[in-house]
N, C-alpha and C. Protein backbone atom coordinates (compact mmCIF):
# COMPACT_ATOMS: atom_id res chain seq x y z
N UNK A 1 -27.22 -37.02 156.71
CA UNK A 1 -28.58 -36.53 156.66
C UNK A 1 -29.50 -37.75 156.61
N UNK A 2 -30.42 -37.61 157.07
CA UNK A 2 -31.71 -38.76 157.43
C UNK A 2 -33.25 -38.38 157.52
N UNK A 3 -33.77 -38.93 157.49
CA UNK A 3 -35.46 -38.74 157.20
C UNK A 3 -35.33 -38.88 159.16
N UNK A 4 -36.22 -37.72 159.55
CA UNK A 4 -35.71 -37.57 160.78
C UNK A 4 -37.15 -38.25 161.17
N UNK A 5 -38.68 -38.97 161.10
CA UNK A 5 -39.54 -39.69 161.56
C UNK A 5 -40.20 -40.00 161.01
N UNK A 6 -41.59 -40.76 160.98
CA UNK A 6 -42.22 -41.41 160.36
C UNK A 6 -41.90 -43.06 160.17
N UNK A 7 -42.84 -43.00 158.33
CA UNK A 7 -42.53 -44.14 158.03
C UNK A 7 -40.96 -44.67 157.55
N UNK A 8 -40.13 -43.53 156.67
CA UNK A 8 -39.00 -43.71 156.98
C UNK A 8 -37.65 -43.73 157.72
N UNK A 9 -38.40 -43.30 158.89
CA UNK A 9 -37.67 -42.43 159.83
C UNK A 9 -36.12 -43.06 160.01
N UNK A 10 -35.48 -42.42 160.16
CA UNK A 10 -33.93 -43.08 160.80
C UNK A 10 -33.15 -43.39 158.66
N UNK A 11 -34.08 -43.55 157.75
CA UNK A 11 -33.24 -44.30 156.77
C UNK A 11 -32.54 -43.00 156.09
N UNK A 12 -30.87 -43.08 155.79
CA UNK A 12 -30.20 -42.00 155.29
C UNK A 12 -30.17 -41.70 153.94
N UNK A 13 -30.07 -40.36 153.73
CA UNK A 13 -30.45 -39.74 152.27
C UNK A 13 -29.04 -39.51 151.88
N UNK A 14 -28.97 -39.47 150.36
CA UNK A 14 -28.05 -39.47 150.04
C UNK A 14 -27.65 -37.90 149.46
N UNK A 15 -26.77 -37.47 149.45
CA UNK A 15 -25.84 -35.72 148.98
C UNK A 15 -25.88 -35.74 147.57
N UNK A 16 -26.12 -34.94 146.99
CA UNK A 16 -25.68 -34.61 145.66
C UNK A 16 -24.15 -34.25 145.77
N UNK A 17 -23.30 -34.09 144.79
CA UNK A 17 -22.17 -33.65 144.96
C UNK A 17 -22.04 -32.28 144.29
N UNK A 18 -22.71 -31.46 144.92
CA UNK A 18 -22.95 -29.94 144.07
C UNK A 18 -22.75 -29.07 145.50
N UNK A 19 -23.39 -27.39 145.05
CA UNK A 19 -23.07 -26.32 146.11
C UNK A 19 -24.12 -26.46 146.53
N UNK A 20 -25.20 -27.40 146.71
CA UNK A 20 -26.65 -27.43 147.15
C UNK A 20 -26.20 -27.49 148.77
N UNK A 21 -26.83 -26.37 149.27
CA UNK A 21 -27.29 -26.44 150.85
C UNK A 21 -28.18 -26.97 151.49
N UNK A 22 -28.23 -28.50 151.75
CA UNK A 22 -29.52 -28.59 152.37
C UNK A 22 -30.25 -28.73 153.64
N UNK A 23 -31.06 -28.68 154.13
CA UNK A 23 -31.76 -28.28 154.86
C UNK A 23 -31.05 -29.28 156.47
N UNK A 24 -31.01 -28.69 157.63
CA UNK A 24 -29.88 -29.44 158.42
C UNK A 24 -31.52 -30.26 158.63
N UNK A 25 -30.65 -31.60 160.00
CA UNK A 25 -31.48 -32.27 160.27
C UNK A 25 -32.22 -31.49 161.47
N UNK A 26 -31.66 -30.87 162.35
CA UNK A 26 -32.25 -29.67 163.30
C UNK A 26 -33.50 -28.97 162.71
N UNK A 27 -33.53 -28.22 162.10
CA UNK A 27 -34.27 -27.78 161.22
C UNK A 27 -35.14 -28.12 160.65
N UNK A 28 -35.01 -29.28 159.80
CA UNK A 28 -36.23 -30.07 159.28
C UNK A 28 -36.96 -30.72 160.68
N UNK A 29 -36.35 -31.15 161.28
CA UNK A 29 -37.15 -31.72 162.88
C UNK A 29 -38.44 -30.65 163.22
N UNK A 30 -37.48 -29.25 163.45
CA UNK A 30 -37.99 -28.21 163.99
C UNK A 30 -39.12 -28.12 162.97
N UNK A 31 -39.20 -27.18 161.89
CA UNK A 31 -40.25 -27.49 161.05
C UNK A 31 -41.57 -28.33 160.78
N UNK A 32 -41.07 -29.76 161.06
CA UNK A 32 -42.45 -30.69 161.55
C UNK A 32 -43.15 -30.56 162.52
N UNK A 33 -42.18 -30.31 163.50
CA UNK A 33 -42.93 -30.50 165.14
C UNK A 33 -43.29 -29.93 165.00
N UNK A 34 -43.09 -28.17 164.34
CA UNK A 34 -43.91 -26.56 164.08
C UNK A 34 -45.47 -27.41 163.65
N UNK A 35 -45.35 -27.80 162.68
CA UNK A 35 -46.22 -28.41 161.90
C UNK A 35 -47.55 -28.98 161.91
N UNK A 36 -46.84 -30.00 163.45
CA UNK A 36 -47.49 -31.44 164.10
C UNK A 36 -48.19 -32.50 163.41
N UNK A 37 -49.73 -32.90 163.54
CA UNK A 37 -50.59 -33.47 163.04
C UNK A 37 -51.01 -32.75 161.58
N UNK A 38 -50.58 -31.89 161.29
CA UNK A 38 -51.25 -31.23 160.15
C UNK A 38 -51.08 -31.89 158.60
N UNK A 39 -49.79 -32.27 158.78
CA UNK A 39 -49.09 -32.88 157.63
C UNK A 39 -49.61 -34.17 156.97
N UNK A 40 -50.08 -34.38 157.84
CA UNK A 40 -51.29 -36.09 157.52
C UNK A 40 -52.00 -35.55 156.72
N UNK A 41 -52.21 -36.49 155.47
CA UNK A 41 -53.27 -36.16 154.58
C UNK A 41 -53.04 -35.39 153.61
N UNK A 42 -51.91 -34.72 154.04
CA UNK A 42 -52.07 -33.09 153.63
C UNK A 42 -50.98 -33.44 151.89
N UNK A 43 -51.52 -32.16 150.39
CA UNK A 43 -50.66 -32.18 149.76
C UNK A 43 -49.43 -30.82 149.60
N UNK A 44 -48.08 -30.84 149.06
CA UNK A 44 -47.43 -30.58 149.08
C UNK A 44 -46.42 -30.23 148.35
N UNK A 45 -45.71 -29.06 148.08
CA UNK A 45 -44.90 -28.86 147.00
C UNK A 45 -43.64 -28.21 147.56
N UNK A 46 -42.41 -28.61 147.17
CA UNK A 46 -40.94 -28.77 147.77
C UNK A 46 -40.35 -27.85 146.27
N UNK A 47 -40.34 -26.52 146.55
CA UNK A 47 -39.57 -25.73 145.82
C UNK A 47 -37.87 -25.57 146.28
N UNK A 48 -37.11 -25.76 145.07
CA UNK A 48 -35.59 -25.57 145.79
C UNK A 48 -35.57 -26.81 146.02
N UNK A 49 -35.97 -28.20 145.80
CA UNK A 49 -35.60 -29.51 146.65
C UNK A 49 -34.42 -29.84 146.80
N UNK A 50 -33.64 -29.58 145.80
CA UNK A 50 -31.77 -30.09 146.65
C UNK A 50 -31.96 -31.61 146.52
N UNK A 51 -31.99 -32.03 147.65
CA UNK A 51 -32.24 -33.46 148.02
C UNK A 51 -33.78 -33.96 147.70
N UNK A 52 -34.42 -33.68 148.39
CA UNK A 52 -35.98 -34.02 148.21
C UNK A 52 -35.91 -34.30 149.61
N UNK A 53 -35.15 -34.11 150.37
CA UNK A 53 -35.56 -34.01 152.36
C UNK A 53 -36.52 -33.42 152.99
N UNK A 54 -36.94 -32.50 152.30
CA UNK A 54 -38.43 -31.88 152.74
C UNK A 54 -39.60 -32.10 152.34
N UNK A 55 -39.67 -32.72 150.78
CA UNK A 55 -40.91 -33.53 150.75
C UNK A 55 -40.63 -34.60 151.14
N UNK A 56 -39.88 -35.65 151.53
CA UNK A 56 -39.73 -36.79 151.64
C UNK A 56 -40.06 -36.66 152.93
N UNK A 57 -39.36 -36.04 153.75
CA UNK A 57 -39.85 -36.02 155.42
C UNK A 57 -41.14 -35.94 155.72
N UNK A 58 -42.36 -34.48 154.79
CA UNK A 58 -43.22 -34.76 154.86
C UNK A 58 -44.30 -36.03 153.97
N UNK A 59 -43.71 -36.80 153.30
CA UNK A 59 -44.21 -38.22 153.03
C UNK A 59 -44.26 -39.13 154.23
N UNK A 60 -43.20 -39.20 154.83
CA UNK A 60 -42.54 -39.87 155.79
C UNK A 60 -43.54 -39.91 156.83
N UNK A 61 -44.08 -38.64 157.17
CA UNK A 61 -44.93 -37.99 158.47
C UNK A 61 -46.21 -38.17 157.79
N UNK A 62 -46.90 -38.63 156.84
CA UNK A 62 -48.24 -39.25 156.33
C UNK A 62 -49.12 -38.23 155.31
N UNK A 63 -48.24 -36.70 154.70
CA UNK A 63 -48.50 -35.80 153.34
C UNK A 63 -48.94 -37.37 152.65
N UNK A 64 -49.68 -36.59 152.15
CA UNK A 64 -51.14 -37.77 150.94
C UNK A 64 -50.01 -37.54 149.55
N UNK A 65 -49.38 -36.26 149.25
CA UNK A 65 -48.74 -36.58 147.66
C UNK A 65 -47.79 -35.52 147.79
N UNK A 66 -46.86 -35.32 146.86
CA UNK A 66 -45.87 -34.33 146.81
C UNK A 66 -45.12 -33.94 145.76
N UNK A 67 -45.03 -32.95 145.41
CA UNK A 67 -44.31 -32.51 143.88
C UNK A 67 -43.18 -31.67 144.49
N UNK A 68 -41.78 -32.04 143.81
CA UNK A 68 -40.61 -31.50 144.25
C UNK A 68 -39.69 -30.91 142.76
N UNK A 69 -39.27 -29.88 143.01
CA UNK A 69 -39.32 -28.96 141.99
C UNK A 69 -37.67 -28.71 142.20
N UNK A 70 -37.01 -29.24 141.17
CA UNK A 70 -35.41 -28.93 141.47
C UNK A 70 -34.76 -28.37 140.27
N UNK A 71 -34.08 -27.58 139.59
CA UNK A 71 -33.07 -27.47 138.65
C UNK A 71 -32.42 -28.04 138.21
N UNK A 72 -31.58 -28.75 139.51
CA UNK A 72 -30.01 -29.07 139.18
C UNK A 72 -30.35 -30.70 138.71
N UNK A 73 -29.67 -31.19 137.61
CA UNK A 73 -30.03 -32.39 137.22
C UNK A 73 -29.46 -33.35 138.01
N UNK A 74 -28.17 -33.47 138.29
CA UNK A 74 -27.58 -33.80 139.21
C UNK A 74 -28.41 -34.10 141.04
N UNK A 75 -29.01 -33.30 141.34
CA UNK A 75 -29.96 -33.03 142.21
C UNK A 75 -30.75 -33.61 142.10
N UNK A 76 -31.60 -33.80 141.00
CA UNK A 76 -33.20 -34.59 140.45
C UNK A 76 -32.30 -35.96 140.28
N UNK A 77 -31.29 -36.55 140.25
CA UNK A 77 -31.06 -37.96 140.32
C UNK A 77 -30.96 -38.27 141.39
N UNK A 78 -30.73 -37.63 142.59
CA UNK A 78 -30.09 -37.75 143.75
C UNK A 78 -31.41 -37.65 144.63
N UNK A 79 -32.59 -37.24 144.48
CA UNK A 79 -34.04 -36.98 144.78
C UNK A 79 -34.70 -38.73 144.65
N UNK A 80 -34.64 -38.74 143.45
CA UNK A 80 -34.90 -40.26 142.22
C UNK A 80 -34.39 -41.38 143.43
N UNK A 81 -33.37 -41.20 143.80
CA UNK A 81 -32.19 -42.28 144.89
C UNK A 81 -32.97 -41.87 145.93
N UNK A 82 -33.21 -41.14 146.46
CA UNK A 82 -33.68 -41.00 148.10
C UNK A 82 -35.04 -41.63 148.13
N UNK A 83 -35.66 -40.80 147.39
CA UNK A 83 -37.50 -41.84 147.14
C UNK A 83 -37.67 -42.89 147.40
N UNK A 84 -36.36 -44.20 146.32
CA UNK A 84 -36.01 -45.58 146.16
C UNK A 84 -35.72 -46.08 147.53
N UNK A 85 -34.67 -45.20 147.96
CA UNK A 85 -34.33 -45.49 149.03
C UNK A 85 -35.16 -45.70 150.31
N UNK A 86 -36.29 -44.90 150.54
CA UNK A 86 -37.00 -45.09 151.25
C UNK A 86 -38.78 -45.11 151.00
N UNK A 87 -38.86 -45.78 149.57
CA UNK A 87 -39.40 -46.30 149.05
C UNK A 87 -41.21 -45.65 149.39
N UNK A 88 -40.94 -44.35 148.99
CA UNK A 88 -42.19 -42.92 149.36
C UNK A 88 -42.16 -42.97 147.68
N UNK A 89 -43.01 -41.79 147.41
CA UNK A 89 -43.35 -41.77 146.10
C UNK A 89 -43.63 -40.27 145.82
N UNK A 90 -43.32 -39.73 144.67
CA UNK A 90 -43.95 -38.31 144.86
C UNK A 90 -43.09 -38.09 143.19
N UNK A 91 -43.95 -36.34 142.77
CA UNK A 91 -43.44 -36.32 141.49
C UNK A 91 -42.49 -35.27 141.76
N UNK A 92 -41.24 -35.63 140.83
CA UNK A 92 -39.75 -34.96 141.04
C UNK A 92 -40.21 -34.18 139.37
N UNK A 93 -40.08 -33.14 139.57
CA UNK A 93 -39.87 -31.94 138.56
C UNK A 93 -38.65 -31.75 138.49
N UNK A 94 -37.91 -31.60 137.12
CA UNK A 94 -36.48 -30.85 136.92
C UNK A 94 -36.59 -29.52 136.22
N UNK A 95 -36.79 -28.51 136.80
CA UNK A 95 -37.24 -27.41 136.18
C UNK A 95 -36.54 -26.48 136.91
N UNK A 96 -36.44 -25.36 136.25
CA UNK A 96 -36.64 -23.76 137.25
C UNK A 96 -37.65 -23.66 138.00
N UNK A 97 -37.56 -23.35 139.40
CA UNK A 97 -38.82 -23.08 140.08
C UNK A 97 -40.08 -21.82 139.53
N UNK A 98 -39.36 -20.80 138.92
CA UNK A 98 -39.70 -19.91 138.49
C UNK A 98 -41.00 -20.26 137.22
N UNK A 99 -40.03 -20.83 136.16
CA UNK A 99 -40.59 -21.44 134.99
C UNK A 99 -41.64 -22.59 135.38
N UNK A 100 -41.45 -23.14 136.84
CA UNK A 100 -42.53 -24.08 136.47
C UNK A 100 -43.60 -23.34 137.47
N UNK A 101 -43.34 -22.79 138.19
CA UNK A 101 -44.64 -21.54 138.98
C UNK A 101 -45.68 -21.12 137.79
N UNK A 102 -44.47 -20.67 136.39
CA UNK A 102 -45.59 -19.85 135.32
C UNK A 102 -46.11 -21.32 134.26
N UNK A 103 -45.89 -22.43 134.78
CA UNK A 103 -46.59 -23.45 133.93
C UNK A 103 -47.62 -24.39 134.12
N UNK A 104 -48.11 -24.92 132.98
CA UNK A 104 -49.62 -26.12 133.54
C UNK A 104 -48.83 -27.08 134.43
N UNK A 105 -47.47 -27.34 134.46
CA UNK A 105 -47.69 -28.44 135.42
C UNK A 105 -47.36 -28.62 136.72
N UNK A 106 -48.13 -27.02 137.13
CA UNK A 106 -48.32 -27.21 138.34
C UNK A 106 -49.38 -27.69 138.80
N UNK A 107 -49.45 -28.93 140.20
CA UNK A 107 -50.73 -29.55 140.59
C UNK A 107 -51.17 -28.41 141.32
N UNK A 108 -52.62 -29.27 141.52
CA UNK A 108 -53.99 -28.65 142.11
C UNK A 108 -52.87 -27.61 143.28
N UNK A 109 -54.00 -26.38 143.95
CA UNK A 109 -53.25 -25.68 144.93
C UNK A 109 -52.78 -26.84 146.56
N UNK A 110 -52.10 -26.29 147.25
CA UNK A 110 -51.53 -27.33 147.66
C UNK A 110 -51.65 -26.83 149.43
N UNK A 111 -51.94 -27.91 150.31
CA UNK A 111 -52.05 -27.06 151.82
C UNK A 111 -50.29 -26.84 151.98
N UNK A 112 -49.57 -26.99 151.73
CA UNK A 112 -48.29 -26.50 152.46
C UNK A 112 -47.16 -26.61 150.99
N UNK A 113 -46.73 -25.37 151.02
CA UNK A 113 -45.39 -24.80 150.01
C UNK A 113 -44.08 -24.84 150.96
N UNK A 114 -43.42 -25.43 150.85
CA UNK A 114 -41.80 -25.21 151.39
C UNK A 114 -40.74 -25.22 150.26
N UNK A 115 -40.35 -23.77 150.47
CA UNK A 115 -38.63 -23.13 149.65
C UNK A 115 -37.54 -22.90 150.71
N UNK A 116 -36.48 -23.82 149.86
CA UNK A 116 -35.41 -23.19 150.40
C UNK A 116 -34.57 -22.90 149.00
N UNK A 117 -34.83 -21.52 148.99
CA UNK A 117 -33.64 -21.20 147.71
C UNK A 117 -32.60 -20.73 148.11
N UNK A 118 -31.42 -20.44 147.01
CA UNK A 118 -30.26 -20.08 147.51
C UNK A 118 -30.28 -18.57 148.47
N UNK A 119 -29.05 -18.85 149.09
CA UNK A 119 -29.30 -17.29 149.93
C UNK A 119 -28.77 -16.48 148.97
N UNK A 120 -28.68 -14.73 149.42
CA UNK A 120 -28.46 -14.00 149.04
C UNK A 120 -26.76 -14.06 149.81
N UNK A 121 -25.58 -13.82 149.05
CA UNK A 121 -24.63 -13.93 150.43
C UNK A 121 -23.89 -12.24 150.46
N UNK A 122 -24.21 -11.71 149.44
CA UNK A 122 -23.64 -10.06 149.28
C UNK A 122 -24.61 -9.29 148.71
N UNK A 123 -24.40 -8.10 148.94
CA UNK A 123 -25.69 -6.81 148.03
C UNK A 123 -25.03 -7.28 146.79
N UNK A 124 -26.29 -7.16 145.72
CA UNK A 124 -26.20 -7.24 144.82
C UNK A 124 -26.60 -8.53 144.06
N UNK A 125 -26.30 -9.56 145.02
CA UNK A 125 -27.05 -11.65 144.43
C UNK A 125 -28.13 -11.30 144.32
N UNK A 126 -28.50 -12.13 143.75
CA UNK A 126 -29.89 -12.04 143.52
C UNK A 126 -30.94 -12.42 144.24
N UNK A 127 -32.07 -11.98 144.88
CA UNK A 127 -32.64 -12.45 146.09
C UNK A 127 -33.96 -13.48 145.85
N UNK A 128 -33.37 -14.45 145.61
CA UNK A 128 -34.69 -16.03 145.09
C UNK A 128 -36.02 -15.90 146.01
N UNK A 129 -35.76 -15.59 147.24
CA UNK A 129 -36.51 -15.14 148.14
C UNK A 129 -37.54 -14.80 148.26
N UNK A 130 -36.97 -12.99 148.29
CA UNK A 130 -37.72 -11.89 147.33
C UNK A 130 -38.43 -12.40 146.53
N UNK A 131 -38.04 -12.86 145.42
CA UNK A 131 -38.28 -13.00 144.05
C UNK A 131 -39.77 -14.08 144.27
N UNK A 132 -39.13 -14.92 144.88
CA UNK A 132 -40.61 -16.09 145.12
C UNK A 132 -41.63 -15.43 145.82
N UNK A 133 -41.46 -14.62 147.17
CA UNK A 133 -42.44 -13.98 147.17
C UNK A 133 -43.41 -12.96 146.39
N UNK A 134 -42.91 -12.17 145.99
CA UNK A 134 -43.43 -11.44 145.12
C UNK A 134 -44.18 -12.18 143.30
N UNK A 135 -43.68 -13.69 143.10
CA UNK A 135 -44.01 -13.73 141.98
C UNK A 135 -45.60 -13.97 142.06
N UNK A 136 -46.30 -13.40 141.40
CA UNK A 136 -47.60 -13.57 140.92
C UNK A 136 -48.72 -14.89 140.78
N UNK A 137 -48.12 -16.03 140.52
CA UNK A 137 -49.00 -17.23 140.75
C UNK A 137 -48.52 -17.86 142.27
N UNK A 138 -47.89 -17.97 142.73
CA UNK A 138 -47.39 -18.54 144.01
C UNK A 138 -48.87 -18.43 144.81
N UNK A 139 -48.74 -17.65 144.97
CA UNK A 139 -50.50 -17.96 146.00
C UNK A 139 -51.12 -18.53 145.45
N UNK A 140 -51.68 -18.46 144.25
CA UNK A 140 -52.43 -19.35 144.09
C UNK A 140 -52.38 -21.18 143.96
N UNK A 141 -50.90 -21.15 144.24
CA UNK A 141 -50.35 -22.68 144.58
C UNK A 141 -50.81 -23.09 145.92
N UNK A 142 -51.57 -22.89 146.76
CA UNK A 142 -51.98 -22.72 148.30
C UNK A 142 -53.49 -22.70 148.23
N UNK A 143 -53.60 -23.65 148.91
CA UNK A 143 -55.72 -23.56 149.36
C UNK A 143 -55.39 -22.36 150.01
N UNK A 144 -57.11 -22.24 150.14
CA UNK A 144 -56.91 -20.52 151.11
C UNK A 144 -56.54 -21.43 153.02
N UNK A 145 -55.97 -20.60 153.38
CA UNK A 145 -55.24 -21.09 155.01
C UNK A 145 -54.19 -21.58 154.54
N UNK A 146 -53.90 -22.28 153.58
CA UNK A 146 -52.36 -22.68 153.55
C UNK A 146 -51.31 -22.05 153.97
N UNK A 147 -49.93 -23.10 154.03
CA UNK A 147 -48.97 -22.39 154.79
C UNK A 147 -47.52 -22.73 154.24
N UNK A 148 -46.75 -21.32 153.76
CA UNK A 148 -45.83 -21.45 152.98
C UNK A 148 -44.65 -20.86 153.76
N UNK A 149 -43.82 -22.68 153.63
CA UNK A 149 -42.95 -22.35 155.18
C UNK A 149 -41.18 -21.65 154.28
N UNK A 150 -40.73 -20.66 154.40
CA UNK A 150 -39.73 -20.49 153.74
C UNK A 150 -38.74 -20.38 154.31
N UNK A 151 -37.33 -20.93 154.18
CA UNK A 151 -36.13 -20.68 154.45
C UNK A 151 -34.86 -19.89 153.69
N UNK A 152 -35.02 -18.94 155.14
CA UNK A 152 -33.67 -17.73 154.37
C UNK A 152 -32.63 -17.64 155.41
N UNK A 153 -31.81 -16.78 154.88
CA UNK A 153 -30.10 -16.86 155.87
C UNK A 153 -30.63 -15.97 157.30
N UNK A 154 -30.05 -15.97 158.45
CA UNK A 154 -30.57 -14.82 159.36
C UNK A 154 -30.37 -13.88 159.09
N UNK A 155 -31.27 -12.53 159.89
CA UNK A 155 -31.73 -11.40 159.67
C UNK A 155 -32.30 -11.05 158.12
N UNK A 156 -32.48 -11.58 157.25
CA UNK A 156 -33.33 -11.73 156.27
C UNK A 156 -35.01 -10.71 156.49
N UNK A 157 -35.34 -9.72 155.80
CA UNK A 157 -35.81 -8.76 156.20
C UNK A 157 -37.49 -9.25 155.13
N UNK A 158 -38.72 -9.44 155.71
CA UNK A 158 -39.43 -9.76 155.07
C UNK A 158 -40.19 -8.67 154.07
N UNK A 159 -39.70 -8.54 152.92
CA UNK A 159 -40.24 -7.11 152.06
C UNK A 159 -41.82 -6.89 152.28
N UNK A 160 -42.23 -5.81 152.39
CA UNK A 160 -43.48 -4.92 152.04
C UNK A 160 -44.31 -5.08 151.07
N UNK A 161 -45.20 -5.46 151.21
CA UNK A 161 -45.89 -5.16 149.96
C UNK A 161 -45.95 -6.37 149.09
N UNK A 162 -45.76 -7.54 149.66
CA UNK A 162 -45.59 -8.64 149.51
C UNK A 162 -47.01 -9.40 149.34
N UNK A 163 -47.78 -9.25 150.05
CA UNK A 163 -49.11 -9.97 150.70
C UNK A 163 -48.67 -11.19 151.54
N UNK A 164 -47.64 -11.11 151.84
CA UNK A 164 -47.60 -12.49 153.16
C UNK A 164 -47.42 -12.08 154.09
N UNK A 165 -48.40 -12.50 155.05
CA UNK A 165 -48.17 -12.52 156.87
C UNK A 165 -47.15 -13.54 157.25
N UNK A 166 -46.43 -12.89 158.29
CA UNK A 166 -45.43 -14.20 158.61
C UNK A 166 -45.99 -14.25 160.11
N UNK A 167 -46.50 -15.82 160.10
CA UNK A 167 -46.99 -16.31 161.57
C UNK A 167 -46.37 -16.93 162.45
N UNK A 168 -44.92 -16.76 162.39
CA UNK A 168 -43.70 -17.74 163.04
C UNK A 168 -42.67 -17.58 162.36
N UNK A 169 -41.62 -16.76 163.47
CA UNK A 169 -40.07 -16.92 162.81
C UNK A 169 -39.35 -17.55 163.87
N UNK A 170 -38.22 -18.49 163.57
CA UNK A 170 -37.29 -19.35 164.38
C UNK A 170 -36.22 -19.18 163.03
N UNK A 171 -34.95 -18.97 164.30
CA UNK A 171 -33.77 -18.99 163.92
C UNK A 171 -32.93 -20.17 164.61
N UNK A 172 -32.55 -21.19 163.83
CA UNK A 172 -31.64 -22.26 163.76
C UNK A 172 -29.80 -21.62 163.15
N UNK A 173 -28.78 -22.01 164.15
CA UNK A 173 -27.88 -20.82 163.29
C UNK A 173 -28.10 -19.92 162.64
N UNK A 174 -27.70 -20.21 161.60
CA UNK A 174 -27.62 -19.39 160.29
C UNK A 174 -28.62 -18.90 158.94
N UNK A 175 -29.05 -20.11 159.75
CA UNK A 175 -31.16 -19.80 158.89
C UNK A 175 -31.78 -19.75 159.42
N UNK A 176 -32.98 -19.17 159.29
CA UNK A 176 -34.28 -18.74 159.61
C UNK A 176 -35.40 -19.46 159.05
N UNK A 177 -36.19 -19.56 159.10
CA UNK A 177 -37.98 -20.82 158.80
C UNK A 177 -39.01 -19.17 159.11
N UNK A 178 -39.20 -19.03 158.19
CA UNK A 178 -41.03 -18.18 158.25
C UNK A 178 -41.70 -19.16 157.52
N UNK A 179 -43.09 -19.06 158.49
CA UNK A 179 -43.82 -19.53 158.30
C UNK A 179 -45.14 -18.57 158.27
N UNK A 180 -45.40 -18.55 156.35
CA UNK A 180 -46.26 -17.34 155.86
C UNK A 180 -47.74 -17.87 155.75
N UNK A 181 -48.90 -17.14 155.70
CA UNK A 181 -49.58 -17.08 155.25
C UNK A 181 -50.41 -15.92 154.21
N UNK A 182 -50.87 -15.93 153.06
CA UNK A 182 -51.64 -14.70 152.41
C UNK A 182 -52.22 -14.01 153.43
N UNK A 183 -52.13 -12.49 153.03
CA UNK A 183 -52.92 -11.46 154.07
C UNK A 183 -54.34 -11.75 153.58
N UNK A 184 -55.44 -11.71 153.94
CA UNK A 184 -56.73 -10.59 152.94
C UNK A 184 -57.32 -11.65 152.46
């Protein structure tokens, strides 16, 4: 895996040694180019970071700041190493995404949200997904127009009643990229 352009472009990130799925390099490519010029300037919050490949890429591509929000501790050292490594800067949260959605230290609202939480892989898992959409402060983590790009497994069914428009779906294998915005 590698910071696929920019200022770090080409330099390789390093794996956690956990069940973290992260984001292919196909995919993250795809995602920017979706993106284009927008990402300049722009700030940013990396829910699910795994690695920190998705804020780091958008550092890489000229995002002004970035807060990356991970659980796994193991993960948040391995984030810590990639930064160093390609010597970007941004604040690494070790938290529940959940728990830190309902806390002060979330920054100002942000032009672009990207999750990749775990999939759902049978009825009955629990759907992080779902769950992020529907939770209650999440929008307001987003200027108004912002754009909250999410990754789920294919055919992934976007629930009702949600308040997100989805303005772009692409399927890469086995995952999918919506790219939401608030209705209203």
């Amino acid at each position: 895996m590698r910071v696929i352009a920019g200022s770090a472009g080409g330099i390789t990130l390093k794996l956690p040694k956990t069940d973290l799925r992260p984001t292919m390099d196909l995919v993250r490519g795809a995602i920017f180019s979706s993106l284009g010029g927008s990402v300049e300037g722009a700030s940013v919050l990396d829910l699910f970071s795994g690695t920190g490949s998705i804020g780091i890429e958008a550092l890489s591509r000229g995002a002004a700041s970035a807060t990356l929000v991970e659980a796994d501790r193991k993960a948040c050292s391995i984030i810590a190493e990639n930064l160093t490594r390609t010597r970007l800067q941004a604040k690494v949260v070790c938290n529940d995404v959940f728990r830190f959605l309902d806390s002060k230290l979330v920054p100002e609202p942000v032009d672009f949200v990207f999750a990749d939480p775990p999939y759902s892989k049978k009825a009955g898992d629990r759907d992080f997904s779902d769950e992020l959409l529907r939770h209650p402060k999440l929008p307001a983590r987003l200027v108004v127009g912002g754009v909250f790009v999410l990754e789920v497994a294919q055919n992934w069914a976007l629930p009702d009643g949600t308040g997100w428009e989805c303005l772009r779906r692409k399927r890469y294998g086995s995952t999918e990229t919506l790219f939401l915005q608030r209705t209203g």
